[in-house]
N, C-alpha and C. Protein backbone atom coordinates (compact mmCIF):
# COMPACT_ATOMS: atom_id res chain seq x y z
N UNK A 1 -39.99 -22.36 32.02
CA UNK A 1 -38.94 -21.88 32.90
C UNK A 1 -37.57 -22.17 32.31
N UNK A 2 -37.71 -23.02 31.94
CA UNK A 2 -36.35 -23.96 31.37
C UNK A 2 -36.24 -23.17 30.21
N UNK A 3 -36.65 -22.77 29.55
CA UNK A 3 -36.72 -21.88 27.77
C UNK A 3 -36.13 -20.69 28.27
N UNK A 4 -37.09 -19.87 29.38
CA UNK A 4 -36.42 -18.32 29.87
C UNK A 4 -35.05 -18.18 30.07
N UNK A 5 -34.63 -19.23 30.97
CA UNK A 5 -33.61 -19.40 31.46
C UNK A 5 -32.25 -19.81 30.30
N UNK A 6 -32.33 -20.53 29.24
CA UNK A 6 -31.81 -20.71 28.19
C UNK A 6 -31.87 -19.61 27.29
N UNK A 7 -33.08 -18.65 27.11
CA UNK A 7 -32.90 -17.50 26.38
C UNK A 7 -31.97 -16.03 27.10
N UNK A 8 -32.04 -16.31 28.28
CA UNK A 8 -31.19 -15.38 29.59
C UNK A 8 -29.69 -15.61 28.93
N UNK A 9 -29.32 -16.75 28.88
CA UNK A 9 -28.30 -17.62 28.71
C UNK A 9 -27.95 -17.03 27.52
N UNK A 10 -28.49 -17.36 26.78
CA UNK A 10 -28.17 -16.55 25.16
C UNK A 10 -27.45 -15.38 25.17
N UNK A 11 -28.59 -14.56 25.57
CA UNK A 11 -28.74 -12.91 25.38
C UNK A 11 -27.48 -12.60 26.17
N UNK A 12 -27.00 -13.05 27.05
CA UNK A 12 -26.23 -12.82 28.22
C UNK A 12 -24.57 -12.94 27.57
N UNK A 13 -24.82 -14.22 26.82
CA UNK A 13 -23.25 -14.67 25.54
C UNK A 13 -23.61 -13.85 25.09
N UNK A 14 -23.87 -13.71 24.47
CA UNK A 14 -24.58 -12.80 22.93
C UNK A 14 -23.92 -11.00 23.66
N UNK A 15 -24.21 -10.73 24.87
CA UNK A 15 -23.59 -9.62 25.20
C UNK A 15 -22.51 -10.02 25.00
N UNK A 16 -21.67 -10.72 25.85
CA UNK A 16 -20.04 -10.89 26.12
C UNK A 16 -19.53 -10.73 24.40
N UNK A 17 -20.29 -11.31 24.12
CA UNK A 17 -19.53 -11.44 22.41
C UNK A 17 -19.21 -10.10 21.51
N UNK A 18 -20.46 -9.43 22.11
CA UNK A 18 -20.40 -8.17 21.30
C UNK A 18 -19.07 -7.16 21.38
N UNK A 19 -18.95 -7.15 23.06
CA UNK A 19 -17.78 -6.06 23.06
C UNK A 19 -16.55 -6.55 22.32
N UNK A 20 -16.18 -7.82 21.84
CA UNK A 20 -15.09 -8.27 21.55
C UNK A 20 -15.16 -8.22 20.07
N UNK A 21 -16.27 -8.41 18.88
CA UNK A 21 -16.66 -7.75 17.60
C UNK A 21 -16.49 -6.27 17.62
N UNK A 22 -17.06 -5.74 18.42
CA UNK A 22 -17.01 -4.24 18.10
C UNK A 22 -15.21 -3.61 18.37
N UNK A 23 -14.71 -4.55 19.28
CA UNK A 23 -13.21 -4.17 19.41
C UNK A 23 -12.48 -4.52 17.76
N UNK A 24 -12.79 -5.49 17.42
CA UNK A 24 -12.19 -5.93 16.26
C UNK A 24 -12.63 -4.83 15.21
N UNK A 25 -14.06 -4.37 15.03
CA UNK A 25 -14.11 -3.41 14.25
C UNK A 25 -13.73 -2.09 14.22
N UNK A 26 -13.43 -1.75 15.56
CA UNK A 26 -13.00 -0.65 16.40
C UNK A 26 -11.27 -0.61 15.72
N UNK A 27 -10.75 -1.89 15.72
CA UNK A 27 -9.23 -1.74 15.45
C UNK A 27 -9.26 -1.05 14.14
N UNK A 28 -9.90 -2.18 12.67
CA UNK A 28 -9.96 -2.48 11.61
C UNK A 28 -10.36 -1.11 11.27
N UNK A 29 -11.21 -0.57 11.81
CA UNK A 29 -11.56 1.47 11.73
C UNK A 29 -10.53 2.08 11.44
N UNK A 30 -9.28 1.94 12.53
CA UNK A 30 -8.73 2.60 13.25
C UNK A 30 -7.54 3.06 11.52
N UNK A 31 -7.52 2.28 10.74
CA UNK A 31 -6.58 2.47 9.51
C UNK A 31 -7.73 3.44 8.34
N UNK A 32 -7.07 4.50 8.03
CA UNK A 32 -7.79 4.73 7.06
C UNK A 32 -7.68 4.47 5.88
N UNK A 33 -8.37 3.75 4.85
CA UNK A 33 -8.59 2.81 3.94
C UNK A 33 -8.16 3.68 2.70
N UNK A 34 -7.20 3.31 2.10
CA UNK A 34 -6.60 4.34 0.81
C UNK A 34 -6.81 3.26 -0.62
N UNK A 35 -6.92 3.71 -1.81
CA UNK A 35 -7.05 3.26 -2.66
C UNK A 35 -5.79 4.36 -3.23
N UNK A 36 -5.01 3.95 -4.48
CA UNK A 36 -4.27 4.46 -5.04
C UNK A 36 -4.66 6.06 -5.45
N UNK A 37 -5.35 6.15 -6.02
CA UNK A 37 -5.85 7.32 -6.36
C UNK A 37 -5.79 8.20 -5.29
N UNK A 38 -6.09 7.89 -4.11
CA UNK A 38 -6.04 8.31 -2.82
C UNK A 38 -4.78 9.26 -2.55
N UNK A 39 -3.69 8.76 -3.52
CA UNK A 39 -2.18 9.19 -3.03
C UNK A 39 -1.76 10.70 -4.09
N UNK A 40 -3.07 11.02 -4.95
CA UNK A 40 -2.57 11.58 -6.04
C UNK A 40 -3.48 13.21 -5.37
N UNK A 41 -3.02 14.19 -5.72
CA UNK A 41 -3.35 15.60 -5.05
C UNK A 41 -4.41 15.84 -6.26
N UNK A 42 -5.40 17.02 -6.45
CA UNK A 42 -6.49 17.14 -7.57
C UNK A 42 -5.67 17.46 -8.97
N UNK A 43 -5.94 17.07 -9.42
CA UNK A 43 -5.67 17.76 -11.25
C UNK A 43 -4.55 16.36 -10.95
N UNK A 44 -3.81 15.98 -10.31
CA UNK A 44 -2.56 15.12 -10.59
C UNK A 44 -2.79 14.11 -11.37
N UNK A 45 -3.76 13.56 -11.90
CA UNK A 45 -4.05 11.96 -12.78
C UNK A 45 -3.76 12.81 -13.96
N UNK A 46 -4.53 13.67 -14.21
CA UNK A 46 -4.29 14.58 -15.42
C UNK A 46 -2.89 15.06 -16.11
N UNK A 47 -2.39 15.49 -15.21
CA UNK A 47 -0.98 16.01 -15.08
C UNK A 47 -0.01 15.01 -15.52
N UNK A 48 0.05 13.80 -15.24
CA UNK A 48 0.45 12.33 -15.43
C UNK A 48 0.54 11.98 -16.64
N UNK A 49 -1.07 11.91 -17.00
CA UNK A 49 -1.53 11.30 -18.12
C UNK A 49 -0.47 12.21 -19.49
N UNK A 50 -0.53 13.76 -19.25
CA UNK A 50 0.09 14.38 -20.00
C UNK A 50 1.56 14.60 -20.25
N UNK A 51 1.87 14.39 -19.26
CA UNK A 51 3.52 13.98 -19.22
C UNK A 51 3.57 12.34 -19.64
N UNK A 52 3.00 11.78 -19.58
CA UNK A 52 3.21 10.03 -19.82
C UNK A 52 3.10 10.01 -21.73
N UNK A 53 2.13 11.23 -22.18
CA UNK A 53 1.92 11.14 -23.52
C UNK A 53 3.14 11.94 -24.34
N UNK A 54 4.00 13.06 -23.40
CA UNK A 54 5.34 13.41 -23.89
C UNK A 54 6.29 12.60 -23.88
N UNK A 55 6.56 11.90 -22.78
CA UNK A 55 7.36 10.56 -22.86
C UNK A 55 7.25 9.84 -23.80
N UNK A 56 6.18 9.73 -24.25
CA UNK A 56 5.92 8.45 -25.58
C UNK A 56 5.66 9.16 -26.85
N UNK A 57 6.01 10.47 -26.66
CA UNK A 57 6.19 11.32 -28.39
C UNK A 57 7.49 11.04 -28.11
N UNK A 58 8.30 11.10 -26.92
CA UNK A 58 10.06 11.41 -26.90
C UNK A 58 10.61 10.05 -27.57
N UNK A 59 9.81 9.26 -26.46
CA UNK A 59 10.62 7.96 -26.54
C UNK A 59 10.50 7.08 -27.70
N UNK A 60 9.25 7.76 -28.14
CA UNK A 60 8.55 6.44 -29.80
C UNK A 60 7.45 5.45 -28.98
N UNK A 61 6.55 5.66 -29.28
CA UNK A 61 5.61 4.83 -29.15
C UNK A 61 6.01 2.78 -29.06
N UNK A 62 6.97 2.55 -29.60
CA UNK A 62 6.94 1.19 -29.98
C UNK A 62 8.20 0.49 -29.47
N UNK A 63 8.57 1.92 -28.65
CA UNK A 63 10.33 1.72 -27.27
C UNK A 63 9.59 1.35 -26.70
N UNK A 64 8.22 1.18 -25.79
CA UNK A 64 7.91 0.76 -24.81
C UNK A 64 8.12 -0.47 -24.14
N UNK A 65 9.22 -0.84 -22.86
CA UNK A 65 9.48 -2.09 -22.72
C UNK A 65 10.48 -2.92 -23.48
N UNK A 66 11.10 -1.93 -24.15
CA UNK A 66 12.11 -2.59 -24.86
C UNK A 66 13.39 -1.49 -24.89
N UNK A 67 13.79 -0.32 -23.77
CA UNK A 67 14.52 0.39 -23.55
C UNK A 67 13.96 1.31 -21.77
N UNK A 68 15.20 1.62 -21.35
CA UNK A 68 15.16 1.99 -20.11
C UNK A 68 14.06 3.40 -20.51
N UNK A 69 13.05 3.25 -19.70
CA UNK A 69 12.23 5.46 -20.06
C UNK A 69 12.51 5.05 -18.72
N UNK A 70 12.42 6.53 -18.44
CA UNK A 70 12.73 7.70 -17.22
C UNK A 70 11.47 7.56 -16.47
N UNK A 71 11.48 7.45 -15.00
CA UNK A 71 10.27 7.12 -14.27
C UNK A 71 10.22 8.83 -14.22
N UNK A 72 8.77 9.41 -14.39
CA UNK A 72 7.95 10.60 -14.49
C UNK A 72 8.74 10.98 -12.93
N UNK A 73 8.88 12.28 -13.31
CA UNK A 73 9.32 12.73 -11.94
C UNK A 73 8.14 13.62 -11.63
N UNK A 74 6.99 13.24 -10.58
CA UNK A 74 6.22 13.97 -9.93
C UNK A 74 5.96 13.49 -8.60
N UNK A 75 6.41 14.64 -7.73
CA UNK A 75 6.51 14.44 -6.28
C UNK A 75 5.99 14.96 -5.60
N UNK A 76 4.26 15.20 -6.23
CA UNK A 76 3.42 15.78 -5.64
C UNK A 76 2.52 15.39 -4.91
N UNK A 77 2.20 15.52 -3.18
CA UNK A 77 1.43 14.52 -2.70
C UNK A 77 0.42 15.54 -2.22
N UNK A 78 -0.32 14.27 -1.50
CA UNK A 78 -1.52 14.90 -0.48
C UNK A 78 -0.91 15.32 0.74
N UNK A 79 -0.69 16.43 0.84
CA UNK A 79 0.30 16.94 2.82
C UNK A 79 -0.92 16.22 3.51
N UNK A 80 -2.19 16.21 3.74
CA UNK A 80 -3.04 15.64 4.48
C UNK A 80 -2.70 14.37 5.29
N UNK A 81 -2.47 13.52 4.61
CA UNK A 81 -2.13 12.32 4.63
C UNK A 81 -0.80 11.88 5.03
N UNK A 82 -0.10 12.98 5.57
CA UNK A 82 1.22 12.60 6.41
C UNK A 82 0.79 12.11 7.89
N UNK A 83 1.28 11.08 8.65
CA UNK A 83 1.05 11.00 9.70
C UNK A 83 -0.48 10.30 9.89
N UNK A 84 -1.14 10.03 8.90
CA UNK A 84 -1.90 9.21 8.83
C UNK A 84 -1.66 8.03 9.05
N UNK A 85 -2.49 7.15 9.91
CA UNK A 85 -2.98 5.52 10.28
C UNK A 85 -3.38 4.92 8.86
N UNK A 86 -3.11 4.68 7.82
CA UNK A 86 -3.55 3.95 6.87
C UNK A 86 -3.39 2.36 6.45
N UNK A 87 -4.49 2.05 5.75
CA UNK A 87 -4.59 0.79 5.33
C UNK A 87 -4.53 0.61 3.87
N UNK A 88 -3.78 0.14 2.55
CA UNK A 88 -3.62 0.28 0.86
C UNK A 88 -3.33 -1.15 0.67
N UNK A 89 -3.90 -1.45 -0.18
CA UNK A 89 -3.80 -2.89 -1.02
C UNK A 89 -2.05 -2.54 -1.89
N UNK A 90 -1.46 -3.62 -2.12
CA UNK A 90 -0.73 -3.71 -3.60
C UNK A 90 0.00 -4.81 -3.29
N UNK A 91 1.29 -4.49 -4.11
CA UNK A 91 2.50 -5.88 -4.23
C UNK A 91 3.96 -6.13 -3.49
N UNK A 92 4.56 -6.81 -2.91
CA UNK A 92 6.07 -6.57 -2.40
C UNK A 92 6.87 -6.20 -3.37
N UNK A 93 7.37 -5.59 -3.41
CA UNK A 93 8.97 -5.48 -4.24
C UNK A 93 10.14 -5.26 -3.25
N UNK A 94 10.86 -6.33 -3.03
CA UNK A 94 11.72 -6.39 -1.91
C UNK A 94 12.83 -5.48 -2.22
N UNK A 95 13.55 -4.56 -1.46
CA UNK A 95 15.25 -4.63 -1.85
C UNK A 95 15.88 -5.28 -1.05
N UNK A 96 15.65 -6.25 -0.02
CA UNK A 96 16.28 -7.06 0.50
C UNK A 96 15.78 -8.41 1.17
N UNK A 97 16.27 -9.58 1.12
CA UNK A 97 15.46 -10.49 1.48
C UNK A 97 16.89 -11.16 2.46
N UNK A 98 16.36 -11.80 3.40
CA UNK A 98 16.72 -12.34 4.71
C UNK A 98 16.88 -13.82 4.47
N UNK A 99 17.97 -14.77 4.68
CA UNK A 99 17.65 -16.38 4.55
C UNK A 99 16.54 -16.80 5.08
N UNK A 100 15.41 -15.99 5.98
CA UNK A 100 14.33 -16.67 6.63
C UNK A 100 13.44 -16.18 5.49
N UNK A 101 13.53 -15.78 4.43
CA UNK A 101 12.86 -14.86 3.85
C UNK A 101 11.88 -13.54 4.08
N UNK A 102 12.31 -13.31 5.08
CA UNK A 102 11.99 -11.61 6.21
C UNK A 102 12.30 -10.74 4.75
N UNK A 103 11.46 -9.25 5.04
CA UNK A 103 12.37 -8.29 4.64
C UNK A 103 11.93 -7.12 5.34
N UNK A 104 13.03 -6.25 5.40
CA UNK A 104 12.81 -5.36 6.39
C UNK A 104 12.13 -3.65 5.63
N UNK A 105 12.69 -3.69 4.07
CA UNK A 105 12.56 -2.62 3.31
C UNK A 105 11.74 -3.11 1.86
N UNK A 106 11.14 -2.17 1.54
CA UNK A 106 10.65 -2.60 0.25
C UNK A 106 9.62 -1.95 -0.40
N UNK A 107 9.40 -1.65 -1.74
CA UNK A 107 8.68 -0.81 -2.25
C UNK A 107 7.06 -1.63 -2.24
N UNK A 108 6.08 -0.65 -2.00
CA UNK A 108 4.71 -1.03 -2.13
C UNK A 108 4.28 -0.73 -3.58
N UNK A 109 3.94 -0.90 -4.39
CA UNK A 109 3.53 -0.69 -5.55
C UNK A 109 2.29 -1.37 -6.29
N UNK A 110 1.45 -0.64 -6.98
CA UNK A 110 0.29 -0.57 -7.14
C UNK A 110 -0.46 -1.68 -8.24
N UNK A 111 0.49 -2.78 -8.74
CA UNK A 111 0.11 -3.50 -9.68
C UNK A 111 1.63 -4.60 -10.15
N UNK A 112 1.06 -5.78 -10.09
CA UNK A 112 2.25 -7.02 -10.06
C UNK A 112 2.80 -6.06 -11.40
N UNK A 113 4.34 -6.81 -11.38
CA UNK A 113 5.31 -6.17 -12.29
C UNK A 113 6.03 -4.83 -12.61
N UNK A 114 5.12 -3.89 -11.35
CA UNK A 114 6.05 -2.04 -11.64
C UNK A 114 6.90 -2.23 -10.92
N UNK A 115 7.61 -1.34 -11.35
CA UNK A 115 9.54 -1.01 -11.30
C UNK A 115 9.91 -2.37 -12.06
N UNK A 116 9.45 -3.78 -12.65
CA UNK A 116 10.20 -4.52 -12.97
C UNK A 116 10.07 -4.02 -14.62
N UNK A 117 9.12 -4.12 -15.17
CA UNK A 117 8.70 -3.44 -16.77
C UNK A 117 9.13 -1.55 -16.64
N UNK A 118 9.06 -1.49 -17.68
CA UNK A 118 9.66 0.04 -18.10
C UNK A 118 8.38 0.75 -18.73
N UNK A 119 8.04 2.06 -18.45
CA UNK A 119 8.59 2.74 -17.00
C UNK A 119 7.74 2.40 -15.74
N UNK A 120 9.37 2.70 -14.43
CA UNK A 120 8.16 2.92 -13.31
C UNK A 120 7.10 3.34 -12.93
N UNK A 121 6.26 3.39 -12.10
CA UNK A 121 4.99 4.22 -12.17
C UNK A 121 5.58 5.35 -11.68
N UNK A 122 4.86 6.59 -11.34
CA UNK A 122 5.55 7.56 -10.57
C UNK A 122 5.99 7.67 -9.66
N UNK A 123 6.35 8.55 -8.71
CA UNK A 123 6.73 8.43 -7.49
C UNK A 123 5.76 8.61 -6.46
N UNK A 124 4.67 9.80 -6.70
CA UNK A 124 3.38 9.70 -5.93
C UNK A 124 2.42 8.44 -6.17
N UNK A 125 2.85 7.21 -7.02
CA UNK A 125 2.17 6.14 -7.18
C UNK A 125 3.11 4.66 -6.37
N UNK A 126 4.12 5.30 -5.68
CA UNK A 126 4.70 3.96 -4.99
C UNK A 126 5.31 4.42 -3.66
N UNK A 127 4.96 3.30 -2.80
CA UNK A 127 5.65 3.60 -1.05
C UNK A 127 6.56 3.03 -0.79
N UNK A 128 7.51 3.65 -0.50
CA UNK A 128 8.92 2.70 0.58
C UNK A 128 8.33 2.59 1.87
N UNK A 129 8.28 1.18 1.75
CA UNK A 129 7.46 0.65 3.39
C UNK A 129 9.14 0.21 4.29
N UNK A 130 9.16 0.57 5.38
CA UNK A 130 9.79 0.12 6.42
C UNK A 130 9.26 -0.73 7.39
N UNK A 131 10.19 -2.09 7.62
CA UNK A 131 9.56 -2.43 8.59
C UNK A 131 10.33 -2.92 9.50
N UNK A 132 10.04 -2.51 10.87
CA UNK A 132 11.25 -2.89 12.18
C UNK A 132 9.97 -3.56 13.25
N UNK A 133 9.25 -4.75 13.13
CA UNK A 133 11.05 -5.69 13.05
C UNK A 133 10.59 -6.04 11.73
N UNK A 134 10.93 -7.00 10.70
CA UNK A 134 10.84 -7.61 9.12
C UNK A 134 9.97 -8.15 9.30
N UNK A 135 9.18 -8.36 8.40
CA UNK A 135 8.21 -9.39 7.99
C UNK A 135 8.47 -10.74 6.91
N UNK A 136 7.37 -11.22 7.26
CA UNK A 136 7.93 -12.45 6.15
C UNK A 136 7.07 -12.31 5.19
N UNK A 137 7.44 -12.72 3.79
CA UNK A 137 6.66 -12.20 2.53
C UNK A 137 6.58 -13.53 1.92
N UNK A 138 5.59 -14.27 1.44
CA UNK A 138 5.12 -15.37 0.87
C UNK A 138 5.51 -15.63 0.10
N UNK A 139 4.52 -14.97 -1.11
CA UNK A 139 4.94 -14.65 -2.54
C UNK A 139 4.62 -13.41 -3.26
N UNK A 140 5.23 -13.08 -3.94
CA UNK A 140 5.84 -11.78 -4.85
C UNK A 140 4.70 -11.55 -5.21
N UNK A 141 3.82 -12.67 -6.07
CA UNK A 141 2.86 -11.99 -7.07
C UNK A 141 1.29 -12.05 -5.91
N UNK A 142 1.78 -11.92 -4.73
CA UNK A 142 0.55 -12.15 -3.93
C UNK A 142 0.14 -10.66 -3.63
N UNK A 143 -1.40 -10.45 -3.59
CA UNK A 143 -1.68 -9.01 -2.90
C UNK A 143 -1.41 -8.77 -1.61
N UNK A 144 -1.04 -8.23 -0.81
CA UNK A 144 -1.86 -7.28 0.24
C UNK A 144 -1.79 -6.48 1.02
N UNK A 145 -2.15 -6.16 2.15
CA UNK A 145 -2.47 -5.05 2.68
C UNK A 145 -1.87 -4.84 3.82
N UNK A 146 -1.19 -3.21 3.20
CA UNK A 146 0.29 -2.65 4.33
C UNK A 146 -0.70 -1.75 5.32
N UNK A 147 -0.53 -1.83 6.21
CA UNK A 147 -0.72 -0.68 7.14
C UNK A 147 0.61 -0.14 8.13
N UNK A 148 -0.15 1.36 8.59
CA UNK A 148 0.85 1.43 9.12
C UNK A 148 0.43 3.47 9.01
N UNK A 149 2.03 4.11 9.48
CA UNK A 149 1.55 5.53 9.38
C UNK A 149 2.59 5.53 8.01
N UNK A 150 1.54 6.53 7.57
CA UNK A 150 1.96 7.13 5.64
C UNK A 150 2.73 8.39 6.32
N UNK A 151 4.13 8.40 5.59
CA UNK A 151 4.37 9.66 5.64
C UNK A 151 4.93 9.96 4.34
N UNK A 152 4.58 11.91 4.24
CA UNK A 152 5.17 12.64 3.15
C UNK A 152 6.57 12.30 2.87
N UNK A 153 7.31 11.54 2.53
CA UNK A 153 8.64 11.73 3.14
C UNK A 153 9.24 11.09 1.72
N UNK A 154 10.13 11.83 0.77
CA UNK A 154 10.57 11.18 -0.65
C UNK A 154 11.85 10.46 -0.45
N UNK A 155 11.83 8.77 -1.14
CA UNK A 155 12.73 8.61 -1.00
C UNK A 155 13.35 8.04 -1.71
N UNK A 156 14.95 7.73 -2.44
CA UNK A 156 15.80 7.53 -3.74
C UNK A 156 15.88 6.25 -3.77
N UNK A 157 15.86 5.61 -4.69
CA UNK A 157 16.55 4.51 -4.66
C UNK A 157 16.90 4.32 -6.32
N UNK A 158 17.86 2.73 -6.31
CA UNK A 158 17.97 2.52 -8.01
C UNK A 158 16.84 1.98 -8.39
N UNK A 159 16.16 1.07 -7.83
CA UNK A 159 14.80 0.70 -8.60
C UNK A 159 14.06 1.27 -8.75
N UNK A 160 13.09 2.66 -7.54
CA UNK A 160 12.20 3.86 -8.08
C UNK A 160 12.86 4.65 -7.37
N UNK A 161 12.56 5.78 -7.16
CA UNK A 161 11.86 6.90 -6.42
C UNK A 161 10.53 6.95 -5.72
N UNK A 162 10.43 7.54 -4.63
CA UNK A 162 8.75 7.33 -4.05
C UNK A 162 8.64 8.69 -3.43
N UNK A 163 7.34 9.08 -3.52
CA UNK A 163 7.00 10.65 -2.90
C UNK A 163 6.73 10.21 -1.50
N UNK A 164 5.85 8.73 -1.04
CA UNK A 164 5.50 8.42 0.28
C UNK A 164 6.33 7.50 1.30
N UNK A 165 6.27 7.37 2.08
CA UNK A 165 6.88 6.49 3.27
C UNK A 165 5.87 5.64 4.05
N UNK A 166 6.01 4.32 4.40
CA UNK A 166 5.34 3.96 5.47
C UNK A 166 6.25 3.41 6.37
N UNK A 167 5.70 3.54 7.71
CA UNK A 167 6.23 2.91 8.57
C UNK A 167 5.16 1.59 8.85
N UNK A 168 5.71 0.87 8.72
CA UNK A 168 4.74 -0.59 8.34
C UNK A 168 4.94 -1.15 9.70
N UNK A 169 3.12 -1.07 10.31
CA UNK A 169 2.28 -1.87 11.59
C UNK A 169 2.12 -3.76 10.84
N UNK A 170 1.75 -3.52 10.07
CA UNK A 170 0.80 -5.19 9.90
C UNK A 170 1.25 -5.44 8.27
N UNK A 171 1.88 -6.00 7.83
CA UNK A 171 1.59 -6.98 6.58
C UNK A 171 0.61 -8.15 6.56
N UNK A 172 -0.87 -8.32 6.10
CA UNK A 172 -2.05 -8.69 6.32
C UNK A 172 -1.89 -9.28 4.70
N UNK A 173 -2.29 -10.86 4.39
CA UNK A 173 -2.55 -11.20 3.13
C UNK A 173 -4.35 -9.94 2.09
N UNK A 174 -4.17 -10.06 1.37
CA UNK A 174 -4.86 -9.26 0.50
C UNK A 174 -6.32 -10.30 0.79
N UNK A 175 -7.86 -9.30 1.38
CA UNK A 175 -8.99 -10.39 1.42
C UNK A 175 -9.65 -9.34 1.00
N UNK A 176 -10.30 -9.46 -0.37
CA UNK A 176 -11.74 -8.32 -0.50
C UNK A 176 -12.74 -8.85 -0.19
């Protein structure tokens, strides 16, 4: 009697618990999960690759990193993916930092050190994330993961150019 009643007991937690897992996975759904490549339209890696190999007939093979090259101007995206809930791994690159160390703007970019080494990546390879209210950013060379809605939306700056926008929900440390 005493066992039934303890297995009742169980099964009974064991419900309550569930709806509150499946909410958590329900959220964690709710972003759709982008990998870089993700940001590039068909034929575009290609397209890249071939303009990246004119740059380095222009520039000399052995300028690399040791003179300003021209970040590839291609501002070709996925229209799909405007207005998308997404979730993308990468790095902070601040343009502004706060005495609390907040920042409110800042490029997402796909690998420690772009826009700081020459050249930038492209512009369909980096996001100007917005964020209202700021977040606080740890450290520089730390990964992780912006969410938020992606939009088509190009925008200038002196450190890159970017073909995408986010409006940044969650700055989440990087966990694979």
């Amino acid at each position: 009697m005493m066992r039934a009643l303890f297995l009742c007991l169980v099964c009974a937690l064991a419900g309550l618990a569930a709806p509150a897992a499946t909410g958590e996975a329900r959220a964690e759904s709710a972003y759709r999960e982008l990998i870089w490549q993700d940001l590039l339209p068909e034929g575009e890696a290609e397209r890249i690759a071939r303009l990246q190999q004119v740059q380095a007939m222009e520039f000399g093979f052995n300028h690399f990193g040791t003179e300003q090259m021209p970040q590839l101007r291609t501002f070709n995206v996925v229209e799909e993916l405007d207005g998308e809930r997404v979730r993308i791994a990468g790095f902070v690159l601040p343009f502004d930092f706060a005495a609390s160390g907040e920042v409110s703007r800042f490029l997402l970019v796909p690998f420690v050190g772009a826009c700081i080494h020459v050249p930038p990546p492209p512009p369909n390879q980096l996001i100007y994330v917005v964020a209202d209210p700021s977040v606080s950013v740890r450290g520089l060379w730390d990964p992780v993961f912006a969410e938020g809605v992606l939009r088509t939306r190009r925008q200038d700056s002196d450190l890159a150019d970017t073909a995408y926008t986010l409006e940044l929900s969650a700055l989440r440390p990087y966990r694979s």
